[in-house]
Structure formats: structure tokens, C-alpha cells
Protein backbone atom coordinates (compact mmCIF):
# COMPACT_ATOMS: atom_id res chain seq x y z
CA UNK A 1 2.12 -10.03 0.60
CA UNK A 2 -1.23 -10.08 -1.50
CA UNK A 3 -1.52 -6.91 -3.31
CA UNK A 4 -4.81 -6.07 -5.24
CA UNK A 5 -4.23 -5.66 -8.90
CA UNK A 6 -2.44 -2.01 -8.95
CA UNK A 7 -2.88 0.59 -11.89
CA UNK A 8 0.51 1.85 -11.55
CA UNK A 9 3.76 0.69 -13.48
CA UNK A 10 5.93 1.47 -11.14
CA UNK A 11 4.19 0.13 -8.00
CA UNK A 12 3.64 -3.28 -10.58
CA UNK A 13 7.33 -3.12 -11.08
CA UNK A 14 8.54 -2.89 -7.09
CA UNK A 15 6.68 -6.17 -6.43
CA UNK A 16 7.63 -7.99 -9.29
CA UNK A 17 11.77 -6.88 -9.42
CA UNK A 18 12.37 -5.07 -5.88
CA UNK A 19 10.39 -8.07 -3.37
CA UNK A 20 11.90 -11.05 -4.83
CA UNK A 21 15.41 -10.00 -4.17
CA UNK A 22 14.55 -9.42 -0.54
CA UNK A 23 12.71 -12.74 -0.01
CA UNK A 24 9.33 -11.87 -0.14
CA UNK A 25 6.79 -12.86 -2.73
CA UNK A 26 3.82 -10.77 -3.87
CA UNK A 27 0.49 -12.70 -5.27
CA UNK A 28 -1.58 -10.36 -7.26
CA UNK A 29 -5.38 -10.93 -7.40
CA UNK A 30 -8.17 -8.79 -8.50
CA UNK A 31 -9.46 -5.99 -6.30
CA UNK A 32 -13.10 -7.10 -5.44
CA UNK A 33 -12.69 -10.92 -5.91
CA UNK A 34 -13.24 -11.84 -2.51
CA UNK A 35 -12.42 -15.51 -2.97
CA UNK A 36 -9.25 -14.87 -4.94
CA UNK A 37 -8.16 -12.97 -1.87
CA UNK A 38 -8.74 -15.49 0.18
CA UNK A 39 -7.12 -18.63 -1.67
CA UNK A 40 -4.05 -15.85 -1.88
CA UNK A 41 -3.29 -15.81 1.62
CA UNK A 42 -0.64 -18.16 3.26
CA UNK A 43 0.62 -18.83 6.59
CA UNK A 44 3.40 -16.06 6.08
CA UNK A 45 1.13 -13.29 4.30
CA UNK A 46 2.65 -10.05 6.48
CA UNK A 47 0.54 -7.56 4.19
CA UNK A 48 -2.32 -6.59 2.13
CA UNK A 49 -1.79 -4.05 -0.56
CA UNK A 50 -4.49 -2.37 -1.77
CA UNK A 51 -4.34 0.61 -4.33
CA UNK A 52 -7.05 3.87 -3.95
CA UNK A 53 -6.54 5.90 -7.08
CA UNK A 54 -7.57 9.48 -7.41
CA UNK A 55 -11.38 9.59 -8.46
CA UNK A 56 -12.12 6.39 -6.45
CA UNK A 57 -15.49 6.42 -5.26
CA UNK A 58 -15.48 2.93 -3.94
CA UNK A 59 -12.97 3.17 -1.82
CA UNK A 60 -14.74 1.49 0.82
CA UNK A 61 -15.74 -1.50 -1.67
CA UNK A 62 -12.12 -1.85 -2.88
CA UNK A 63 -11.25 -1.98 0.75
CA UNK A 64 -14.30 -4.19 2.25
CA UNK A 65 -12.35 -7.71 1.79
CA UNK A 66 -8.97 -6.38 2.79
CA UNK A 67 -10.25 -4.83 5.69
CA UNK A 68 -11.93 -8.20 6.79
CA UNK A 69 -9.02 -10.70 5.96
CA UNK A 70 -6.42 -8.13 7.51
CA UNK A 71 -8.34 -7.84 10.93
CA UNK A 72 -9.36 -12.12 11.28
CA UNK A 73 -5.42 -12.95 10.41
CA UNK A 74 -3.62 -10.14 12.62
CA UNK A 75 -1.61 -8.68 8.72
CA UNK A 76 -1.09 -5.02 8.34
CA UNK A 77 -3.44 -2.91 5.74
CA UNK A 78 -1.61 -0.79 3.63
CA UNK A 79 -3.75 1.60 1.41
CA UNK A 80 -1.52 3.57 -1.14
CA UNK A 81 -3.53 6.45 -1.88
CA UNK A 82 -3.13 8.74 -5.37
CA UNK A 83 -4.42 12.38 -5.79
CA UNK A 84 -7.52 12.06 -3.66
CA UNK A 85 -7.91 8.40 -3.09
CA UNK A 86 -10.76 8.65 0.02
CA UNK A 87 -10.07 8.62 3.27
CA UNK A 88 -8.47 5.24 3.80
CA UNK A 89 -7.65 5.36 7.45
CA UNK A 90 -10.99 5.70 8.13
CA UNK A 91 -12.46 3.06 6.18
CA UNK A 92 -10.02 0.65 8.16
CA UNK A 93 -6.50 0.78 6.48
CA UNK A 94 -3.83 0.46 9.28
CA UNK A 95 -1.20 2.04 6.88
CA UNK A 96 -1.44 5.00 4.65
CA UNK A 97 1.60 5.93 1.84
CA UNK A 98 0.37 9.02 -0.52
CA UNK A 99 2.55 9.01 -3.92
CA UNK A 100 4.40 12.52 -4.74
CA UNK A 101 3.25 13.89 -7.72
CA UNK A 102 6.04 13.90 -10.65
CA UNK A 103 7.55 17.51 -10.98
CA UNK A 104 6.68 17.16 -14.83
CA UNK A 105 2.80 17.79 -13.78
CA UNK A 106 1.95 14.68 -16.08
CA UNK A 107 0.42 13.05 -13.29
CA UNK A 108 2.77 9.66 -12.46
CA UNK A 109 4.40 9.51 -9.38
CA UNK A 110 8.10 10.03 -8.11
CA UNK A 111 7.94 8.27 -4.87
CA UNK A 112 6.59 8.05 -1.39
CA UNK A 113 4.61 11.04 -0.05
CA UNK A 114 3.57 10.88 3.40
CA UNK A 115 2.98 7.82 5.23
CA UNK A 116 0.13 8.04 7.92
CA UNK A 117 -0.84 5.18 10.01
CA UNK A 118 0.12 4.14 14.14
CA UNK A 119 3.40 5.42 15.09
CA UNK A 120 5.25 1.75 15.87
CA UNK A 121 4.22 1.18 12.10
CA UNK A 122 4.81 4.64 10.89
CA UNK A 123 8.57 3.85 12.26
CA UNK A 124 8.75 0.49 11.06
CA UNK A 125 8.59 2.22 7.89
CA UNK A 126 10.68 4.98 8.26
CA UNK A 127 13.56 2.36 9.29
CA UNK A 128 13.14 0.38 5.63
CA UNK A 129 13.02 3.47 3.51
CA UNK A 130 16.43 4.50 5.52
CA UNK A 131 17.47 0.75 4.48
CA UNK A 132 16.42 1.23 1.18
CA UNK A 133 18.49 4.83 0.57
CA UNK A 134 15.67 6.74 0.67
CA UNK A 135 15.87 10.31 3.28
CA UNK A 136 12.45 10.91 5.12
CA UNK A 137 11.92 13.62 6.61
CA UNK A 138 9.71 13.73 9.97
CA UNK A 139 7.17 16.21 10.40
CA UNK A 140 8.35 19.48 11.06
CA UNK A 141 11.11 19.28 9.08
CA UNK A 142 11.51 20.85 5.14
């Protein structure tokens, strides 16, 4: 996975202490360095991680590389989206996750919100958050 550089401690903390456990490896480079994006990807990168905070107005910028690199080597492009983050399916992201706001209203986030994206990959998500002890819940459903 290449992951741009994420604002978020606990996003920061699942690919530095949950990924290495599980075999995977996370290489962090800056959001708009197009070249360090680039050198980061190997013949095993799976996915790009990019991170669209609330506020973002360059959404598309942040996602411009990502977008490119993620469509020429066949990886998935997961956006995860705070507060209003844009509209990242539209600017090209093949996976959406929105955080839950804490119940504390200070603003961090609990968890996964709602993950938007096409349904094989929706699923394909679904099955690892059931492997990972987490309950989704599918649309419809309280």
C-alpha cells in the first residue's frame, strides 16, 4: 500500500501497528509529490490511500497523482473522506470510507462510516471488517 501522508492519529497508527501484523507494508509519501509516489510503488502495491479532510478544497489536486498511478497499474483508490471531504468518487476514487464522528462532538473519529464504491469492492470490504470484529450493517438496516 502507498498511503499519502494522513492527518489522523489513528489512521497513522492502523498502518504502522495493525498492517505489519497481517503482512502488508504501508510506504508513506507526501500528498502532492508526484515523484515520491511513484518511486513508492512496487510490484505488489494493492492500494493507494489517500486522505480528503473536511475543508479540502483540493480534493481533486490531492487526488490528481493517485488517480493516474491507480488507473496505469490496475491498484484500487481508496479516498477516506472526513466531515465534507469533496466528492471523491467523482474525482476518480474507486473506494470511498467516511469516518464516524466521535460521540464526544470533539471532532476525531470512532471508526468506519459508510463505505461507497463498486459493489464486488464494497463486499470485499465488508468481508475484512467481519474478519477484523467489526459488525456492518448493510443499507437498510439500523
Amino acid at each position: 500500500m502507498v498511503a499519502a501522508e494522513l492527518a489522523e492519529g489513528p489512521a497513522r497508527d492502523f498502518l504502522a501497528h495493525e498492517l505489519p501484523p497481517l503482512g502488508m507494508e504501508a510506504d508513506v509519501v507526501p500528498a502532492g509529490d508526484a515523484r515520491a509516489w511513484r518511486r513508492a510503488l512496487r510490484p505488489t502495491t494493492r492500494v493507494l490511500l489517500v486522505e480528503c479532510p473536511a475543508g479540502d478544497a483540493d480534493a481533486e489536486l490531492r487526488l490528481r497523482t493517485p488517480r493516474v498511478l491507480a488507473r496505469e497499474g490496475g491498484v484500487v483508490l481508496v479516498a477516506v473522506v472526513t466531515g465534507d471531504g469533496g466528492r471523491p468518487l467523482a474525482l476518480g476514487a474507486d473506494v470511498v470510507v467516511r469516518t464516524c464522528a466521535a460521540p464526544d462532538g470533539t471532532g476525531g473519529s470512532e471508526g468506519l462510516g459508510v463505505v461507497c464504491g463498486a459493489e464486488a469492492v464494497v463486499e470485499e470490504v465488508r468481508l475484512k471488517a467481519v474478519r477484523w470484529g467489526m459488525r456492518p450493517v448493510a443499507r437498510g438496516e439500523g
